[in-house]
Protein backbone atom coordinates (compact mmCIF):
# COMPACT_ATOMS: atom_id res chain seq x y z
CA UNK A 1 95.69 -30.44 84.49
CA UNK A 2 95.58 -27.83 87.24
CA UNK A 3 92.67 -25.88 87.79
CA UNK A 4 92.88 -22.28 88.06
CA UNK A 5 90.53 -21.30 90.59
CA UNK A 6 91.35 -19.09 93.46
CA UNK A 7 91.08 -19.97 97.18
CA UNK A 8 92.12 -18.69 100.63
CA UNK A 9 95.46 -19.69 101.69
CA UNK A 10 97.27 -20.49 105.10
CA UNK A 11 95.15 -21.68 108.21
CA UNK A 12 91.54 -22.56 108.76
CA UNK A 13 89.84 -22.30 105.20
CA UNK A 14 86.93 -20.02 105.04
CA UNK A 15 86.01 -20.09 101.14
CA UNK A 16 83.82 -17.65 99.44
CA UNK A 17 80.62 -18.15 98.15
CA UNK A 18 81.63 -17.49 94.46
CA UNK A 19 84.71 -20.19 95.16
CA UNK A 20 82.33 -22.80 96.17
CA UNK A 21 80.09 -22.18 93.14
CA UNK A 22 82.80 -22.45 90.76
CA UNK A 23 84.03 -25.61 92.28
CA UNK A 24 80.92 -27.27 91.94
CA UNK A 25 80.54 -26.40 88.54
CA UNK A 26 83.93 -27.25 87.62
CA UNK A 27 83.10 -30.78 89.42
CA UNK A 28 79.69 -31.25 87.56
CA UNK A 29 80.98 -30.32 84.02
CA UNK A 30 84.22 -32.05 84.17
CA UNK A 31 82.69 -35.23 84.74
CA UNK A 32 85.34 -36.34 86.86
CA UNK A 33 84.80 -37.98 90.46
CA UNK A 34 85.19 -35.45 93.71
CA UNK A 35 87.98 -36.84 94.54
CA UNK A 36 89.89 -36.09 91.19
CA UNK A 37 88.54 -32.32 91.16
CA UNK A 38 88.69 -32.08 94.90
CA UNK A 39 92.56 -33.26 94.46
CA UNK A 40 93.08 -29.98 91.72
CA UNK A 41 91.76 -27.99 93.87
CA UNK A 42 93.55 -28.49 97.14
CA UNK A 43 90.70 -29.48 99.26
CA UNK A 44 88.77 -32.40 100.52
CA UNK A 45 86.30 -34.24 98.32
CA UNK A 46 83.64 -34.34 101.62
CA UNK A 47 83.85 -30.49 101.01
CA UNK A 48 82.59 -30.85 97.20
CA UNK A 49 79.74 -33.60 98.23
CA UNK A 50 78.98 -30.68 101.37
CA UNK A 51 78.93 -27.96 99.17
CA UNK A 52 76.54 -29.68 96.79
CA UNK A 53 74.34 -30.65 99.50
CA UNK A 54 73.99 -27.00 100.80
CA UNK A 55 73.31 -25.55 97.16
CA UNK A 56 70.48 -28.43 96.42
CA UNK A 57 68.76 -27.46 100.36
CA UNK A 58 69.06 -23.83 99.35
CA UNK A 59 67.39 -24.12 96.14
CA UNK A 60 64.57 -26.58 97.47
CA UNK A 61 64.68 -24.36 100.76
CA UNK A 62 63.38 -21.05 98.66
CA UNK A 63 60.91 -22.71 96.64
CA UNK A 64 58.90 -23.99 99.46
CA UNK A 65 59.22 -21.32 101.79
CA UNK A 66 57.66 -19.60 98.67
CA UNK A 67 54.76 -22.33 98.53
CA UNK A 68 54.71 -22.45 102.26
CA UNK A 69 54.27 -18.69 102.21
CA UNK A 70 51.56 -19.03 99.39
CA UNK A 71 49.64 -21.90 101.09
CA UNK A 72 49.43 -19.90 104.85
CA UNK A 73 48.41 -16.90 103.11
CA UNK A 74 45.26 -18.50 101.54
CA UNK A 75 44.53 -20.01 104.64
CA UNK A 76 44.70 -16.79 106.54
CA UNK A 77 42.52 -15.40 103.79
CA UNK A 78 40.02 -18.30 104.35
CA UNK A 79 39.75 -18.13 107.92
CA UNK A 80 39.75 -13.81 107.77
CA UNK A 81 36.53 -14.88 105.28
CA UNK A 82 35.10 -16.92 107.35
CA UNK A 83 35.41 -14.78 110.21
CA UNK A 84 34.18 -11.71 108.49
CA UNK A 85 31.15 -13.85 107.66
CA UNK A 86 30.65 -14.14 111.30
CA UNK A 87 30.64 -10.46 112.56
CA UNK A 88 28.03 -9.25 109.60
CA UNK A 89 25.71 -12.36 110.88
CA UNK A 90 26.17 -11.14 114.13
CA UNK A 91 25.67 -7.55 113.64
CA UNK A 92 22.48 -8.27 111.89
CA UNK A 93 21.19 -9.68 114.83
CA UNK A 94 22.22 -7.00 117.34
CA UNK A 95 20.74 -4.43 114.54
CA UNK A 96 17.45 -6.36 114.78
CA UNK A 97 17.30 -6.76 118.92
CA UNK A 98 18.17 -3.31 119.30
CA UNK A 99 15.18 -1.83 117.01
CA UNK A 100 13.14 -4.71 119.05
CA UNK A 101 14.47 -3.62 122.75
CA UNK A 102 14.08 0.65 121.70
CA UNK A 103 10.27 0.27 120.46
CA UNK A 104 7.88 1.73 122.84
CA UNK A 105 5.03 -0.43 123.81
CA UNK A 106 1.71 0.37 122.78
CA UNK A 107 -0.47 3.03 124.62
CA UNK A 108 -3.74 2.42 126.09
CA UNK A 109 -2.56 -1.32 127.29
CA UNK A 110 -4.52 -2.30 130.59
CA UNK A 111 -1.79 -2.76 133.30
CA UNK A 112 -2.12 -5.90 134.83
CA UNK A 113 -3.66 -5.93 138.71
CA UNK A 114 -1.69 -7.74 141.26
């Protein structure tokens, strides 16, 4: 039985996206080895086993960029915490030595004698 799936003819192959995916479902549902499907389709089985490779690192590619992405955000949001904590600490302290360093010193002190 000949499968009726198009693909790009004459010279170096360059196959679309929406050919691949069809192939590889054709291949999974068929439950046929590659080389039987790859044989109906005109191409080489190391292209079905490539293709299927690609597709799984694509899929398992997005989903931990995602929970890459989600994990370096809290981290950022953690340190940017942490950090914040810092600068009120230290602007309380530069609040307090500045109302220390402005106050005048009490009148009427005896100046020391040499």
């Amino acid at each position: 039985m000949k499968t009726q799936i198009s693909k790009a003819s004459h010279g170096l192959a360059k196959y679309s996206e929406e050919y691949r995916q069809q192939a590889l479902e054709l291949w999974r549902k068929s439950g046929r080895s590659a080389n039987k499907v790859a044989a109906e389709l005109g191409i080489r089985p190391s292209l079905l086993y490539k293709w299927s490779t690609d597709a799984r690192q694509t899929q398992e590619g997005h989903g931990a960029r995602e929970a890459r992405g989600v994990a370096e955000l809290e981290a950022e949001i953690s340190r940017l915490r942490e950090e914040n904590t810092k600068l009120l600490e230290q602007r309380e302290v530069l609040k307090k030595s500045l109302g220390i360093l402005s106050e005048m010193p009490p009148r009427g002190m005896p100046k020391s004698k040499p």
